[in-house]
Each structure stands twice: as structure tokens, then as C-alpha cells.
C-alpha atoms as a PDB file:
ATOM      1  CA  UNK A   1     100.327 156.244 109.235  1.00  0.00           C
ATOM      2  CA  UNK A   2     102.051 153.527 107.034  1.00  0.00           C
ATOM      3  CA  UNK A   3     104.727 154.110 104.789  1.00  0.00           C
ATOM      4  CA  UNK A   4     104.672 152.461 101.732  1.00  0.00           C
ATOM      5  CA  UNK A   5     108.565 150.935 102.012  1.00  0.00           C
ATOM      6  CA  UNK A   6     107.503 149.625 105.574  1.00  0.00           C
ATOM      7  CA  UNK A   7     107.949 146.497 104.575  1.00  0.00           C
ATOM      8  CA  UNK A   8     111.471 146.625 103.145  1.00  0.00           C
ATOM      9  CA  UNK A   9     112.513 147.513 106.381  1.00  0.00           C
ATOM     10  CA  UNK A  10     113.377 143.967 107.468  1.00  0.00           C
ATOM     11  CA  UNK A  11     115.162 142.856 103.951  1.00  0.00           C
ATOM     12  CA  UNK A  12     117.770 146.072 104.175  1.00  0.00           C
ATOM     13  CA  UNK A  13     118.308 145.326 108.262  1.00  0.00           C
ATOM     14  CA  UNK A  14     119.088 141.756 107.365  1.00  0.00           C
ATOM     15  CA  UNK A  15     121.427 142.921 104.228  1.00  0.00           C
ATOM     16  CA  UNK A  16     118.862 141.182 101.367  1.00  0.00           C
ATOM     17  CA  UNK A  17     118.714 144.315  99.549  1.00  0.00           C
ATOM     18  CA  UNK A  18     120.820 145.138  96.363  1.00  0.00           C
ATOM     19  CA  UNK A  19     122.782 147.798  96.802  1.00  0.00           C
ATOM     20  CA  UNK A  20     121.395 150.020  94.438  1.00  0.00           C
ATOM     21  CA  UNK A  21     118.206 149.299  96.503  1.00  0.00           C
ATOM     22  CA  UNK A  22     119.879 149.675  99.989  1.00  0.00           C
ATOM     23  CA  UNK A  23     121.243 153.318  99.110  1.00  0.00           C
ATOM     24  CA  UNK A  24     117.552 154.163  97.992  1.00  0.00           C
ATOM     25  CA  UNK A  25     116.570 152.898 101.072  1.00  0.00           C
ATOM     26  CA  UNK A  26     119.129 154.949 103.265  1.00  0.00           C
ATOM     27  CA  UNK A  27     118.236 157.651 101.356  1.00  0.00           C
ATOM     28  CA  UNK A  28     114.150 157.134 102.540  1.00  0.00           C
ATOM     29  CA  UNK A  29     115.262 156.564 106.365  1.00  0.00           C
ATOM     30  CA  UNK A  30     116.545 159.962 106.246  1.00  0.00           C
ATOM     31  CA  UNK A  31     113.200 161.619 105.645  1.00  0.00           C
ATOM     32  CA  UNK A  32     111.155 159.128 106.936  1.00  0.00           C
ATOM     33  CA  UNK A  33     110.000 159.307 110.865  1.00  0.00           C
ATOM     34  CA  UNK A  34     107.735 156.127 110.582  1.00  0.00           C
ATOM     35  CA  UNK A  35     110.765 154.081 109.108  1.00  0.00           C
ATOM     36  CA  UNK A  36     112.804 155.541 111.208  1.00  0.00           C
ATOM     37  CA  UNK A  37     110.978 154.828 114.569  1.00  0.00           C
ATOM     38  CA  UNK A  38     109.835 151.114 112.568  1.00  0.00           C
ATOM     39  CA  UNK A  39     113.797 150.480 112.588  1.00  0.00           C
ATOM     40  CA  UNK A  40     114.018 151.343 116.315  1.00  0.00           C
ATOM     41  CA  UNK A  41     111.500 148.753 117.870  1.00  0.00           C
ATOM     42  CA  UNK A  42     113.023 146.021 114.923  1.00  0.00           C
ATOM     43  CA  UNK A  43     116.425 146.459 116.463  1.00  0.00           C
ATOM     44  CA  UNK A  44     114.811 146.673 120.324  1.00  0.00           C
ATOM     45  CA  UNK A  45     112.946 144.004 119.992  1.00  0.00           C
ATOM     46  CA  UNK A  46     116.205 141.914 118.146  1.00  0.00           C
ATOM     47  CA  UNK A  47     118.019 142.709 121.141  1.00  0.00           C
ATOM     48  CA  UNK A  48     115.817 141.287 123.862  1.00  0.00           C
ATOM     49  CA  UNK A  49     115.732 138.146 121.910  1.00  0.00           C
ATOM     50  CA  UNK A  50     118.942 137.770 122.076  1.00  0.00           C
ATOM     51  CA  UNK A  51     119.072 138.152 125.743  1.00  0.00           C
ATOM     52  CA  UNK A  52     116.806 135.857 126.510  1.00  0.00           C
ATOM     53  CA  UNK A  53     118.187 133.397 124.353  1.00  0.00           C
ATOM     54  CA  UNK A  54     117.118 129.447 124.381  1.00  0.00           C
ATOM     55  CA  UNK A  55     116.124 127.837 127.467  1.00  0.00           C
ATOM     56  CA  UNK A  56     117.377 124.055 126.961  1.00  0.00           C
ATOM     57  CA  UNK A  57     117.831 121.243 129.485  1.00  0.00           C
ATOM     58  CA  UNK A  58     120.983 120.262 130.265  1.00  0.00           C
ATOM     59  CA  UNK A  59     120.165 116.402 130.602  1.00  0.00           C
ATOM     60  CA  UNK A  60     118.538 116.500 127.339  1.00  0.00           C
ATOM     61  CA  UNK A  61     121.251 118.498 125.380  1.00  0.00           C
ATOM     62  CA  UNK A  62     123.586 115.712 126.888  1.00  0.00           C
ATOM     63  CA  UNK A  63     120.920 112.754 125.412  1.00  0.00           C
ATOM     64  CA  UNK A  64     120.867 114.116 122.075  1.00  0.00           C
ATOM     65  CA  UNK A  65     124.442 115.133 121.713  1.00  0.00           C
ATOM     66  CA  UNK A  66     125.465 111.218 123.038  1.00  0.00           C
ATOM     67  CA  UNK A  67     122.331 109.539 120.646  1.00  0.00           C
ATOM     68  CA  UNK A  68     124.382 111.522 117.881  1.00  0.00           C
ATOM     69  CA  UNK A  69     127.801 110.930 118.052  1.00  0.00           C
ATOM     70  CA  UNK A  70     126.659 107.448 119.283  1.00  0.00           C
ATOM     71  CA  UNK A  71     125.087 106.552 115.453  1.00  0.00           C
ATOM     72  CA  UNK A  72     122.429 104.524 117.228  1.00  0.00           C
ATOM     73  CA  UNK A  73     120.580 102.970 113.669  1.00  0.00           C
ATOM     74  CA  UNK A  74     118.694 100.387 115.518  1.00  0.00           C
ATOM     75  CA  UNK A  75     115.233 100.014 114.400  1.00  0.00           C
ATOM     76  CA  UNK A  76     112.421  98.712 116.660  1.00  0.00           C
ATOM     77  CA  UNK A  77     111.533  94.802 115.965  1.00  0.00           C
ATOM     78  CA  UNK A  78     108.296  95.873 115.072  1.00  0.00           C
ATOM     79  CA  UNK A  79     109.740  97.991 112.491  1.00  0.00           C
ATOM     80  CA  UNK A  80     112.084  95.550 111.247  1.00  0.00           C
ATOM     81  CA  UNK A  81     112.122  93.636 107.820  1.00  0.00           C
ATOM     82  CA  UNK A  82     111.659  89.883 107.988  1.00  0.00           C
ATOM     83  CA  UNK A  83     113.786  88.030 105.434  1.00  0.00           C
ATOM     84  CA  UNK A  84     112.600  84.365 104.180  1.00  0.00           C
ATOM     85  CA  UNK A  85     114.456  82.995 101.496  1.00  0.00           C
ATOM     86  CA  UNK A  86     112.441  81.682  98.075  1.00  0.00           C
ATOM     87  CA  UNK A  87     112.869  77.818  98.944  1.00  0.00           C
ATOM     88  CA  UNK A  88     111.294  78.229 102.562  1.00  0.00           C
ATOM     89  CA  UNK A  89     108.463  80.469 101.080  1.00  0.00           C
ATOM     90  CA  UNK A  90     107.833  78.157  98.660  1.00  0.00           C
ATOM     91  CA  UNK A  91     107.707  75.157 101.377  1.00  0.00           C
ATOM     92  CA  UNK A  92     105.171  77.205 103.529  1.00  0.00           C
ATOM     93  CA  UNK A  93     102.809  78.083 100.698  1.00  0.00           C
ATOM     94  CA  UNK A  94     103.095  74.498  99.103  1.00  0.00           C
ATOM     95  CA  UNK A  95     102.310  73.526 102.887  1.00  0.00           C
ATOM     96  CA  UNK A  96      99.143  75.614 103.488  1.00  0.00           C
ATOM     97  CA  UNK A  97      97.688  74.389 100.285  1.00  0.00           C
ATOM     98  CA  UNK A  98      98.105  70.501 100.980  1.00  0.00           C
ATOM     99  CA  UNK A  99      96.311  72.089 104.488  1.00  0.00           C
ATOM    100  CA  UNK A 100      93.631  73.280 103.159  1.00  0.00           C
ATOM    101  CA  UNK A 101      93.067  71.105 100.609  1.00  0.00           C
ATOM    102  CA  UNK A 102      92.826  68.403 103.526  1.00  0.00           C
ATOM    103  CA  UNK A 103      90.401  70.458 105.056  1.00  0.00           C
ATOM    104  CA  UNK A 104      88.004  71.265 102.533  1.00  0.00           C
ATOM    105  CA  UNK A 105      88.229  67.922 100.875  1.00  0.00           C
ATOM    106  CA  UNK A 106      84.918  66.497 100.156  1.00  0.00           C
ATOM    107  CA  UNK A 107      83.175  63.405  98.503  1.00  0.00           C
ATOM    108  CA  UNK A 108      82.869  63.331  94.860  1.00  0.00           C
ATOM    109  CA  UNK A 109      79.356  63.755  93.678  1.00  0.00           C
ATOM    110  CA  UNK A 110      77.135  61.322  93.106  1.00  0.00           C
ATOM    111  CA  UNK A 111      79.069  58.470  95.172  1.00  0.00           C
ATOM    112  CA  UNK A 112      76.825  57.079  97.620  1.00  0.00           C
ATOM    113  CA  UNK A 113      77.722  57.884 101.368  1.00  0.00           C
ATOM    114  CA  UNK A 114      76.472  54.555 103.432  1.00  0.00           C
ATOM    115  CA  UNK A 115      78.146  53.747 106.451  1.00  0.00           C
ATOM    116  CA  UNK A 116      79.720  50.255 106.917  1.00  0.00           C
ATOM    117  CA  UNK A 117      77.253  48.983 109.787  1.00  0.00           C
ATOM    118  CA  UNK A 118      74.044  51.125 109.378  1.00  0.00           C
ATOM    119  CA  UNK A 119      71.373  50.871 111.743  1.00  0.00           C
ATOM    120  CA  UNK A 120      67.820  51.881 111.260  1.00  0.00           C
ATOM    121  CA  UNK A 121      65.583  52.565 114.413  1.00  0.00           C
ATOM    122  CA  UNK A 122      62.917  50.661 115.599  1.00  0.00           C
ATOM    123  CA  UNK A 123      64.668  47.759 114.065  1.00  0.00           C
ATOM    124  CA  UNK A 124      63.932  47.912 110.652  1.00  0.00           C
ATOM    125  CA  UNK A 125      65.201  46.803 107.751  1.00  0.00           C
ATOM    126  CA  UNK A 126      67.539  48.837 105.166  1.00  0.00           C
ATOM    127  CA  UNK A 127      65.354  50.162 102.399  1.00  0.00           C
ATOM    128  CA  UNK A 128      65.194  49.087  98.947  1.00  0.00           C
ATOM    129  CA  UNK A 129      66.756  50.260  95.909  1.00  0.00           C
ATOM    130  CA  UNK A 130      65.459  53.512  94.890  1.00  0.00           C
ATOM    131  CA  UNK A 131      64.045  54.714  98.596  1.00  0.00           C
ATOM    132  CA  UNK A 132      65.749  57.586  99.850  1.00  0.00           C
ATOM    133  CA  UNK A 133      67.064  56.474 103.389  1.00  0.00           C
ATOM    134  CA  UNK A 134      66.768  59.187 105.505  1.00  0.00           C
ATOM    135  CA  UNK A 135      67.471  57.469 108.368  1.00  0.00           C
ATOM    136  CA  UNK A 136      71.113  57.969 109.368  1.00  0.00           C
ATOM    137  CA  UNK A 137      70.039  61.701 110.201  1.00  0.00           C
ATOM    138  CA  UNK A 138      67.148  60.392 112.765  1.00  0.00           C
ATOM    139  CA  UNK A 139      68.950  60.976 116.171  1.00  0.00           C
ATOM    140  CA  UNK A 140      66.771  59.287 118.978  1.00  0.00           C
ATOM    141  CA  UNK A 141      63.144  58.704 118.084  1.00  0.00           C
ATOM    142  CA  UNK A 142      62.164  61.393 115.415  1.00  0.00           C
ATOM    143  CA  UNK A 143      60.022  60.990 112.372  1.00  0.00           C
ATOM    144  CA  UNK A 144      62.184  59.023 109.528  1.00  0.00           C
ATOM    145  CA  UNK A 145      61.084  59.586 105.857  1.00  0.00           C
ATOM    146  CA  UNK A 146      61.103  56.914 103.432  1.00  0.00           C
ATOM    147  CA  UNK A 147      60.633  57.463  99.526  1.00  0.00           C
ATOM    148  CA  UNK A 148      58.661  54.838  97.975  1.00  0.00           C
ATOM    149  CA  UNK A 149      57.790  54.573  94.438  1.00  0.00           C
ATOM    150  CA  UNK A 150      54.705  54.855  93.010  1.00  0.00           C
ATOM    151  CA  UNK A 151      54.714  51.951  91.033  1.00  0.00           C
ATOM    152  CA  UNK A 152      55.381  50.517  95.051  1.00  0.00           C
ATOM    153  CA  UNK A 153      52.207  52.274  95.686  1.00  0.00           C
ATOM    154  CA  UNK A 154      49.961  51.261  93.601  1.00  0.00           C
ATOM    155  CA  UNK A 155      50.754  47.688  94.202  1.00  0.00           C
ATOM    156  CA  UNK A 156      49.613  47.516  97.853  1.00  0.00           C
END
């Protein structure tokens, strides 16, 4: 069975008791078999730790100890900072703007795309005003599409 000041046990063997508290608690060990025989194993079981004590490698003890005194700060380069100063930033990003405005630049709408020396297959001539010339995107004998208007139409 349990006593009910089991759990003090611990706090007066390590000397966290007040010592109004730690004479009560004398006082209870005295009559107390369960304490008493609770105490016994504590203090056993304090002294085979001791004895066994910590089991470290000597090669490692001797790594840590010379990383210490050592003061070895060095970071990784993959954890490093990098450092660019405002100008060079500024360069780079002015830089990758003129880039990509290259890149993406297009024609202005509505200015007609014809190429210097257009040819038209089979030989035939440019179309008029106001036909929609199709014909630069025929690539080798397909059908080409020419827009004629119906006032065109009706005249033939």
C-alpha cells in the first residue's frame, strides 16, 4: 500500500524541502515502513547509477573538446549570405528588363506585316487592296484563301 507522502520522498532526498517541511518529513520516515523501504531502493538504485556512470568515446570526447576550444564559426557555403551592393543590383535588374523587353517585343497593332520580296505560289500576283493575303502562311502547295469583296463579286 501507498503512502500518501510517497511522493515527497524524492524532494527531501534531494534537499528541495523547507525545513519546516523536511523535519515533518523525518518525523513520517520514522513511522512509516513504506517510506522507509521507498527511501532504500531510491538510494540503491542512485548508487548503481553512479557506478555505471557514462560510457563516452574517447575519440569523440577529444573531437568535441578540440571543435570547442578551436571556435570553429565557419558556416557551410550553402548556408552563407550573399552580399551585392545597391549599384550592381540595380545594374542586373535594369539588365533583365531591357532582356525581356527584347524578347517579348512585338509589332504595334494595326501596322501591316509584308515582307520585302513576297512571293505567292503558283505564280500569282499580290492581291489587291482590301483582300486578305493569306498567302505567306501557305508552306508548299496547300489551299491559299483570298478575301474578295462583294462589290468584286458581283461584278464578274
Amino acid at each position: 500500500m501507498e503512502c500518501e507522502h510517497h511522493e515527497r520522498l524524492s524532494l527531501w532526498l534531494d534537499g528541495q524541502l523547507s525545513p519546516e517541511e523536511e523535519r515533518n518529513f523525518s518525523a513520517h520516515l520514522t513511522v512509516c515502513a513504506a517510506c522507509r523501504k521507498a527511501r532504500e531502493d531510491f538510494l540503491d538504485l542512485r548508487a548503481d547509477l553512479r557506478l555505471i556512470g557514462p560510457r563516452v568515446d574517447p575519440f569523440a570526447r577529444r573531437r568535441a573538446l578540440t571543435n570547442i576550444l578551436a571556435g570553429d564559426t565557419r558556416t557551410p557555403w550553402w548556408g552563407r549570405r550573399v552580399r551585392v551592393p545597391v549599384p550592381v543590383l540595380a545594374v542586373i535588374v535594369i539588365g533583365f528588363a531591357i532582356s525581356l523587353g527584347l524578347t517579348l517585343k512585338t509589332t504595334p497593332v494595326g501596322t501591316p506585316v509584308t515582307p520585302a520580296a513576297e512571293t505567292h505560289p503558283g505564280g500569282s500576283a499580290p492581291p489587291a487592296a482590301g483582300e486578305l493575303n493569306l498567302s505567306r502562311y501557305d508552306r508548299g502547295g496547300r489551299a491559299v484563301m483570298v478575301l474578295v469583296p462583294r462589290e468584286a463579286r458581283e461584278s464578274r
